[in-house]
C-alpha atoms as a PDB file:
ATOM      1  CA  UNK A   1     -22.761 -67.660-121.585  1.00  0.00           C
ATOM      2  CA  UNK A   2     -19.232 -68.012-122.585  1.00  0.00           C
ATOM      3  CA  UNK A   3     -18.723 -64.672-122.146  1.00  0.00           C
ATOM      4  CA  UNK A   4     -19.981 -64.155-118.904  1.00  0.00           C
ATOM      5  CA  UNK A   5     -18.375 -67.247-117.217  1.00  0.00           C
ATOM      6  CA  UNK A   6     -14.921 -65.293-118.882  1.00  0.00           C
ATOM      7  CA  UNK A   7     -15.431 -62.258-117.464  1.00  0.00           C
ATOM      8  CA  UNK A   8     -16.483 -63.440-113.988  1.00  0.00           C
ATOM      9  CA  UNK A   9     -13.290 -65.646-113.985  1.00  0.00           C
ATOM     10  CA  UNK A  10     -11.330 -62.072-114.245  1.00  0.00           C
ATOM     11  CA  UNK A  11     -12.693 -60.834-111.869  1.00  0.00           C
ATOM     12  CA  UNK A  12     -12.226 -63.270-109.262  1.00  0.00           C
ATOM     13  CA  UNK A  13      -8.476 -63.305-110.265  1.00  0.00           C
ATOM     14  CA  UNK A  14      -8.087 -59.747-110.406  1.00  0.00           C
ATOM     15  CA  UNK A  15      -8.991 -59.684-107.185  1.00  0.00           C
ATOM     16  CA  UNK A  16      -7.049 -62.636-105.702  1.00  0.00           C
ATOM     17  CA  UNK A  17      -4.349 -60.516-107.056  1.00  0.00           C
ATOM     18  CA  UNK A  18      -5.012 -57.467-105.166  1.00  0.00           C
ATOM     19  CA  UNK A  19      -5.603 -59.443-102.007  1.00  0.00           C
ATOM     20  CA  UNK A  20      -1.949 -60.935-102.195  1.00  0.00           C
ATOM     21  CA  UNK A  21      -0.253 -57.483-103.058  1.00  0.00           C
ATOM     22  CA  UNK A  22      -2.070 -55.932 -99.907  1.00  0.00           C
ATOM     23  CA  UNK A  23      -1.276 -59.127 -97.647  1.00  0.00           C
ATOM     24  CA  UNK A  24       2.452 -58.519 -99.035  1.00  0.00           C
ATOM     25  CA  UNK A  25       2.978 -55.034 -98.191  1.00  0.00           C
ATOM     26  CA  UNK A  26       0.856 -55.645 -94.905  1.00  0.00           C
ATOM     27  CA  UNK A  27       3.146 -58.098 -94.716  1.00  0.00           C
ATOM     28  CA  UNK A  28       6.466 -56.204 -94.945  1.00  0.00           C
ATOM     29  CA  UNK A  29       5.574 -52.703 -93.100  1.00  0.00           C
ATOM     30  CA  UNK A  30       4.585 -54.958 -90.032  1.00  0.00           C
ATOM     31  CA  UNK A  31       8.217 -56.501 -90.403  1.00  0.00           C
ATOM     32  CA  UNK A  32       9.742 -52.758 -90.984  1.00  0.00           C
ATOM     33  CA  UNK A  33       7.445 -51.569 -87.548  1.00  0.00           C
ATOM     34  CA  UNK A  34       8.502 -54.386 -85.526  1.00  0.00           C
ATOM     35  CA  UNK A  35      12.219 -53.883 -86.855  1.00  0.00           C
ATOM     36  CA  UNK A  36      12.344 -50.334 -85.990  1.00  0.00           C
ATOM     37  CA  UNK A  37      10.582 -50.655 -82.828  1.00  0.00           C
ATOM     38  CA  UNK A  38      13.114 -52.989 -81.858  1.00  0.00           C
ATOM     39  CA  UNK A  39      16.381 -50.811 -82.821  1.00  0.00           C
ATOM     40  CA  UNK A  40      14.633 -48.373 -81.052  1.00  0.00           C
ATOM     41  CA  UNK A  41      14.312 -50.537 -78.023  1.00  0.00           C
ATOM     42  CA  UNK A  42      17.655 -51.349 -77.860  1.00  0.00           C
ATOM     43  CA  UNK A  43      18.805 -47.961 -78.530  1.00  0.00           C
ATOM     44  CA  UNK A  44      17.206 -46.471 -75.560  1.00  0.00           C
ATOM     45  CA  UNK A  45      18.378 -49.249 -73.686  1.00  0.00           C
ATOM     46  CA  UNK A  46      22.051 -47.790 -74.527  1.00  0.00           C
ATOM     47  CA  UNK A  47      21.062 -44.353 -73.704  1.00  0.00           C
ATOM     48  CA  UNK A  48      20.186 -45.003 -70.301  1.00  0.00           C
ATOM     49  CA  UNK A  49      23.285 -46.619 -69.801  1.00  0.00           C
ATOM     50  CA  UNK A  50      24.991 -44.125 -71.383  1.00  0.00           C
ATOM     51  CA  UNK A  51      22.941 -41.297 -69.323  1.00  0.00           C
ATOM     52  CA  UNK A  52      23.627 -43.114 -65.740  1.00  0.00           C
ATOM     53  CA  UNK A  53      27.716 -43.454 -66.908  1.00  0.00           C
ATOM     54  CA  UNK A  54      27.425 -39.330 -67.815  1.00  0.00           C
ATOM     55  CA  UNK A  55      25.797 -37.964 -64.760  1.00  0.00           C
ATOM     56  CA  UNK A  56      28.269 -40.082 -62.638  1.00  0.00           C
ATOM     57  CA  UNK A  57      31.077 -38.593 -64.524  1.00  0.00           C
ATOM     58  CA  UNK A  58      29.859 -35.221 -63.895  1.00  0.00           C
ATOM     59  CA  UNK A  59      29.336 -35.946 -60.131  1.00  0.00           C
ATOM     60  CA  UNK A  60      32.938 -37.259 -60.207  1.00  0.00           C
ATOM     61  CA  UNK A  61      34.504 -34.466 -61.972  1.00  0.00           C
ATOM     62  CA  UNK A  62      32.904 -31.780 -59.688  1.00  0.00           C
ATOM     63  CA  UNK A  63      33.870 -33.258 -56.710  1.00  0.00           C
ATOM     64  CA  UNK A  64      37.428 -33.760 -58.126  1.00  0.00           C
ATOM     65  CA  UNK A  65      37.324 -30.052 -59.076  1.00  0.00           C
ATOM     66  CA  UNK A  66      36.239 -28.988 -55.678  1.00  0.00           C
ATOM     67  CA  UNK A  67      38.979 -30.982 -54.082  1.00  0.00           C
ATOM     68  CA  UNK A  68      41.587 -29.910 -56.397  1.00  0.00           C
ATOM     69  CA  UNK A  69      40.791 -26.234 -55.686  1.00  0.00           C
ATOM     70  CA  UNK A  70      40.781 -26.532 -51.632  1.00  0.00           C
ATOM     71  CA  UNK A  71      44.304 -27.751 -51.929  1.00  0.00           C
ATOM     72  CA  UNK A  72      45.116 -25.084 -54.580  1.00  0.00           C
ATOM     73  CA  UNK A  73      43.683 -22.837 -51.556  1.00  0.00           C
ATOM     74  CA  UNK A  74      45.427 -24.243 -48.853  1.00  0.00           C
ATOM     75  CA  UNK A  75      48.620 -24.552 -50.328  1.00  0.00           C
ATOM     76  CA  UNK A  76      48.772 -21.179 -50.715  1.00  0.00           C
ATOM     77  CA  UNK A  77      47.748 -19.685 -47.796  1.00  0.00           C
ATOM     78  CA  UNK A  78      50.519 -21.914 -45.984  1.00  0.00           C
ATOM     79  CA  UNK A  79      53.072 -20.362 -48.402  1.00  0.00           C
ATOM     80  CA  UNK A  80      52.235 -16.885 -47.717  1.00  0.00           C
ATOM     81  CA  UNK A  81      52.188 -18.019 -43.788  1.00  0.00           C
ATOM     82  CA  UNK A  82      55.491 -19.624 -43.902  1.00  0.00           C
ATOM     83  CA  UNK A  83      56.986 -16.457 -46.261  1.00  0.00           C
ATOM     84  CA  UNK A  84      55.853 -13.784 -43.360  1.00  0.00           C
ATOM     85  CA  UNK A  85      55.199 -15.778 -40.319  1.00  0.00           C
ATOM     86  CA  UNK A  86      59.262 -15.572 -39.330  1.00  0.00           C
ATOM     87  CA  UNK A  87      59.075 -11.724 -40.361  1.00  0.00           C
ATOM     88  CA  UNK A  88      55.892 -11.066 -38.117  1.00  0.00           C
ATOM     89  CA  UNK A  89      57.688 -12.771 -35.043  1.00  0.00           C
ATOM     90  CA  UNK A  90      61.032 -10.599 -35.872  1.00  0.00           C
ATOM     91  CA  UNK A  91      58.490  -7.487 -35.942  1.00  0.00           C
ATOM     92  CA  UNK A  92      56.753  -8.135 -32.632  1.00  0.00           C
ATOM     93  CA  UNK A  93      60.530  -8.593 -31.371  1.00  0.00           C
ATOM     94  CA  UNK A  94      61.013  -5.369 -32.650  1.00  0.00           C
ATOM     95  CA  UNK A  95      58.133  -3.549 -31.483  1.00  0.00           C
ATOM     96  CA  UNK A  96      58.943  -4.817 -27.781  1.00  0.00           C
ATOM     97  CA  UNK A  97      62.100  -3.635 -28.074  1.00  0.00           C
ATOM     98  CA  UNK A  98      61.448  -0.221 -30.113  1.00  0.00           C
ATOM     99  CA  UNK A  99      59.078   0.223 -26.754  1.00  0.00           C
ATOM    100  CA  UNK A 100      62.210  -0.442 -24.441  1.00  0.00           C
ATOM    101  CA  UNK A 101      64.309   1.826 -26.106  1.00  0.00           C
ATOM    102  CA  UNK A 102      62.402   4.762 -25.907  1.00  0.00           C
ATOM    103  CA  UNK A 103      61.386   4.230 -22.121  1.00  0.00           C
ATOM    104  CA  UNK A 104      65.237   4.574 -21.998  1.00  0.00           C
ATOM    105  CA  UNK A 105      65.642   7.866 -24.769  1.00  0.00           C
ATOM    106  CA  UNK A 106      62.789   9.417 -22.478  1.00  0.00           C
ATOM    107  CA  UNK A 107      64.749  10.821 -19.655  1.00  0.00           C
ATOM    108  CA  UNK A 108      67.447  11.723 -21.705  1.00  0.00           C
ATOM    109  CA  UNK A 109      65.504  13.665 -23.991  1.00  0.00           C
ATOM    110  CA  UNK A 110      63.727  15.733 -20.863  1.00  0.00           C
ATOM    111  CA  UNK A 111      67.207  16.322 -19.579  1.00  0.00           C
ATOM    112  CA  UNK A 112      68.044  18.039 -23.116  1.00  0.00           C
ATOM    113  CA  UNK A 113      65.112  19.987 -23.152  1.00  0.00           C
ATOM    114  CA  UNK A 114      66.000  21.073 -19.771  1.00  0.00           C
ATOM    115  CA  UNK A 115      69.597  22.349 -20.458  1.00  0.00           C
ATOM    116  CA  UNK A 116      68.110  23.880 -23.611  1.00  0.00           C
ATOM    117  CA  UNK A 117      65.548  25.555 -21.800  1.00  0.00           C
ATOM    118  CA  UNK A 118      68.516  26.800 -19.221  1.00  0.00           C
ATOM    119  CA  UNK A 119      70.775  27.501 -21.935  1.00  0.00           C
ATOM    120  CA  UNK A 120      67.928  30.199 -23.316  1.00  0.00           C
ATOM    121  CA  UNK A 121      66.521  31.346 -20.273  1.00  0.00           C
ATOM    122  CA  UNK A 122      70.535  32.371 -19.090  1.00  0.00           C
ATOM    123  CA  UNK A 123      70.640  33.830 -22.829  1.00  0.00           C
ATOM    124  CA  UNK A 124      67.462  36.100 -22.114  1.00  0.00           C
ATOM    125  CA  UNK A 125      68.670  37.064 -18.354  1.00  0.00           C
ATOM    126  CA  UNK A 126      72.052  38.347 -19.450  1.00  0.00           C
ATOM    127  CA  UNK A 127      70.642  40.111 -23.022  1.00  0.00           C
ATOM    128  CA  UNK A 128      68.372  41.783 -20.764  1.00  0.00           C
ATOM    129  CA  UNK A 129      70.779  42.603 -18.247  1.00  0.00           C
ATOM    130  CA  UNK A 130      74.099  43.704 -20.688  1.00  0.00           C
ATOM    131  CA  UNK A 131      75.079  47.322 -21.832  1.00  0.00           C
ATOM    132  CA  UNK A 132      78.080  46.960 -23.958  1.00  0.00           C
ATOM    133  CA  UNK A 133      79.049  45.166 -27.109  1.00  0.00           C
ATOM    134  CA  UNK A 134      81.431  42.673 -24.841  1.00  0.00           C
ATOM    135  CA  UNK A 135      78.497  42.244 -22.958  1.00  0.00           C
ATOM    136  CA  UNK A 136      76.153  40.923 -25.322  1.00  0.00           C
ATOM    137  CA  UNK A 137      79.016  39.268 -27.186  1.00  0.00           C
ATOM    138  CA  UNK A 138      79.775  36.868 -23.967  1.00  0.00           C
ATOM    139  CA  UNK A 139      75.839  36.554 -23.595  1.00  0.00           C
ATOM    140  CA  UNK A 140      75.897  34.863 -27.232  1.00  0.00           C
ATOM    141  CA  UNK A 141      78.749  32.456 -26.595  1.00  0.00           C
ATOM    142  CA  UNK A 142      77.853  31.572 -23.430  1.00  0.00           C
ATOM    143  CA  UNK A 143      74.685  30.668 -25.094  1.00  0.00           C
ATOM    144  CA  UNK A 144      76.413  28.561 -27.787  1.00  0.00           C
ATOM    145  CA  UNK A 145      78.803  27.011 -25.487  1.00  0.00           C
ATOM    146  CA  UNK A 146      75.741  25.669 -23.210  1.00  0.00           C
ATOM    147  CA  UNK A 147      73.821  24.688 -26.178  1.00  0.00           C
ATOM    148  CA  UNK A 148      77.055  22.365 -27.407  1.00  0.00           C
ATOM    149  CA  UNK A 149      77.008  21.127 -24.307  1.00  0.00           C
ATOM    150  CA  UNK A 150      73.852  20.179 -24.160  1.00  0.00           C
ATOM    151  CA  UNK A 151      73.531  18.568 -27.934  1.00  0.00           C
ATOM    152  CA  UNK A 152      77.070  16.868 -26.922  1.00  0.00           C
ATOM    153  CA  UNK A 153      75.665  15.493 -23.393  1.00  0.00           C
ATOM    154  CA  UNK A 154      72.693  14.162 -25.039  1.00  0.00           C
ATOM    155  CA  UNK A 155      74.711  12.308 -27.863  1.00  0.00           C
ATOM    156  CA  UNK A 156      76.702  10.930 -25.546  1.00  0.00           C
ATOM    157  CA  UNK A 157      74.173   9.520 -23.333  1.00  0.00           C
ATOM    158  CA  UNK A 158      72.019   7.871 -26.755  1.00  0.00           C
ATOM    159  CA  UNK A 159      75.159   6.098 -27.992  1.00  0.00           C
ATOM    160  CA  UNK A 160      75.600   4.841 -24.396  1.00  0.00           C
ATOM    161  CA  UNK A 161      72.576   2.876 -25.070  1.00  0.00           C
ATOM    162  CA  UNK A 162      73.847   1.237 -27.595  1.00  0.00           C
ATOM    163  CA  UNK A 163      72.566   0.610 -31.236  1.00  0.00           C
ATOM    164  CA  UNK A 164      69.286   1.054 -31.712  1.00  0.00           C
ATOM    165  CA  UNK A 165      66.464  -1.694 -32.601  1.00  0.00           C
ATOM    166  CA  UNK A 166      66.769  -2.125 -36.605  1.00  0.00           C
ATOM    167  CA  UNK A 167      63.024  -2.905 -38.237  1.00  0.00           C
ATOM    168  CA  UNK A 168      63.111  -6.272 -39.847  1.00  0.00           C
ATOM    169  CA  UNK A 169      62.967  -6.167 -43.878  1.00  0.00           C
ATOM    170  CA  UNK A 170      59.854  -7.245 -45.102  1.00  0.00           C
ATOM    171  CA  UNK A 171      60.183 -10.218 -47.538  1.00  0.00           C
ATOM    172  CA  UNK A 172      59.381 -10.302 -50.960  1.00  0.00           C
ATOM    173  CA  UNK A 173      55.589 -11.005 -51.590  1.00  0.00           C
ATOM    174  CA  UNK A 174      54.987 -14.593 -53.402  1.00  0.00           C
ATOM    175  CA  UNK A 175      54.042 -14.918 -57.070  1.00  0.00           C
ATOM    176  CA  UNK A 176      50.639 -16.702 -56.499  1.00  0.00           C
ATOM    177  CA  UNK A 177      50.434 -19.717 -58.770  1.00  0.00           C
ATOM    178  CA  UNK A 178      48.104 -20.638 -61.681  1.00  0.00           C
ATOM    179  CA  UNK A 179      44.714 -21.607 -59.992  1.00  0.00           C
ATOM    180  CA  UNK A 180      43.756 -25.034 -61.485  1.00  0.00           C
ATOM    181  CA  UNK A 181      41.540 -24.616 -64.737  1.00  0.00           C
ATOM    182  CA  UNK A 182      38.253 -26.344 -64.485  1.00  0.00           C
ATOM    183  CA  UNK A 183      37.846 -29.432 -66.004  1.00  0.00           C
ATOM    184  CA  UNK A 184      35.690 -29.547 -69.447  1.00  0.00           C
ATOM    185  CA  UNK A 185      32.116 -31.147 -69.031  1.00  0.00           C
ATOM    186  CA  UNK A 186      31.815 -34.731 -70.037  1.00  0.00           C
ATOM    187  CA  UNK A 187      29.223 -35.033 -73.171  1.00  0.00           C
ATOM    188  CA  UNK A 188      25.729 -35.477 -72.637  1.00  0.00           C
ATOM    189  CA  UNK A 189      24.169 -38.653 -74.615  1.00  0.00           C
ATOM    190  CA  UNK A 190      21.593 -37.908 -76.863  1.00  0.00           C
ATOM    191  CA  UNK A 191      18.284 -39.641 -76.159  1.00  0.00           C
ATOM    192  CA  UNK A 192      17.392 -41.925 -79.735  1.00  0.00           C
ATOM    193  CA  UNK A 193      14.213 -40.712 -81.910  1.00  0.00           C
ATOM    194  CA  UNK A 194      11.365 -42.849 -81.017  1.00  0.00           C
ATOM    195  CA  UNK A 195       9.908 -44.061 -84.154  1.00  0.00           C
ATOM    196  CA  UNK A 196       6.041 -42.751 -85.407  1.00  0.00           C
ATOM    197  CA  UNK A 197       3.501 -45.594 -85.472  1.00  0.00           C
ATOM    198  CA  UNK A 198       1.864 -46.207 -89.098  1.00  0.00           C
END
C-alpha cells in the first residue's frame, strides 16, 4: 500500500513538472513571436517611408537631369548662333555684292573676247594674204600689239571698278563644352524579412 500511494505521488509530480516546463517555453516563444512580429511591424513601417522618400528622389533627380541638359542644349546652340550669325550676315553681304560685281566684269569681259577675237581673225587675214618674210613678220606684231591692247584695255577697265568684294573669314568653330554627367541613382531601401510563423 505504501508503495503504491509512493509511486502514484511521482507520478503526479512528474507530471506537474512537465506541465510547467511546457507552459514556460509556451510561455516564452509566444513572447519571442509577438516580439518579432512587432520589430517586424515597425520595420516595414520604416520601409515604406523610406520607399515613398526614394521614388520621390528619383522623380526629382530625373527631372533635374532633364532640365539641366535642355539648358546644356540651349546654351550651346546660342553660342554657335552668336559665333556665325555676324559671319552669315557678312556672307549674304558678300554674295549680293559678288553678284553686282560681275553684272559689271560682264561687258567688259565680252568686249575682251571681242578684240581678241579681232586681234586673231586680222592675224589669219593677213597670214593668209602675205608673201614675204616682212610680211608675215608685221602680221605677228600686229597681232601682239592688238592682243596688248586688248589685255591692257581690259585691266584698265577691272581696276576702274574698284577693289573687288573680299569673302568674309570664317570664324573659328567653338570647343563644345562637357555635357553635364548624369546624376548617380539614389539607393533603393530594402524591404525587411517578414518573420516565419512557428
Amino acid at each position: 500500500m505504501k508503495l503504491k500511494t509512493l509511486a502514484t505521488a511521482t507520478v503526479l509530480s512528474t507530471g506537474l513538472l512537465l506541465s510547467s516546463v511546457t507552459g514556460a517555453t509556451a510561455a516564452e516563444t509566444a513572447t519571442t513571436t509577438s516580439t518579432t512580429t512587432s520589430t517586424y511591424t515597425a520595420d516595414l513601417a520604416a520601409y515604406k517611408v523610406a520607399l515613398t522618400q526614394y521614388r520621390i528622389a528619383v522623380v526629382t533627380q530625373q527631372i533635374t537631369y532633364r532640365a539641366v541638359m535642355e539648358k546644356y542644349r540651349t546654351d550651346w546652340a546660342a553660342a554657335v548662333q552668336k559665333n556665325v550669325g555676324a559671319w552669315q550676315l557678312e556672307m549674304d553681304k558678300w554674295h549680293q555684292a559678288r553678284t553686282a560685281w560681275a553684272a559689271k566684269i560682264a561687258p567688259l569681259t565680252a568686249a575682251f573676247k571681242v578684240a581678241i577675237a579681232k586681234a586673231d581673225s586680222d592675224y589669219l587675214a593677213a597670214k593668209a594674204s602675205a608673201t614675204t618674210q616682212d610680211q608675215h613678220k608685221a602680221a605677228i606684231a600686229a597681232h601682239t600689239v592688238a592682243m596688248s591692247a586688248a589685255r591692257t584695255a581690259y585691266k584698265a577697265a577691272v581696276t576702274a571698278l574698284g577693289t573687288a568684294p573680299v569673302k568674309p573669314i570664317k570664324p573659328a568653330a567653338l570647343v563644345k563644352p562637357v555635357a553635364p554627367v548624369e546624376p548617380v541613382a539614389p539607393v533603393k531601401p530594402v524591404a525587411p524579412v517578414k518573420p516565419q510563423r512557428k
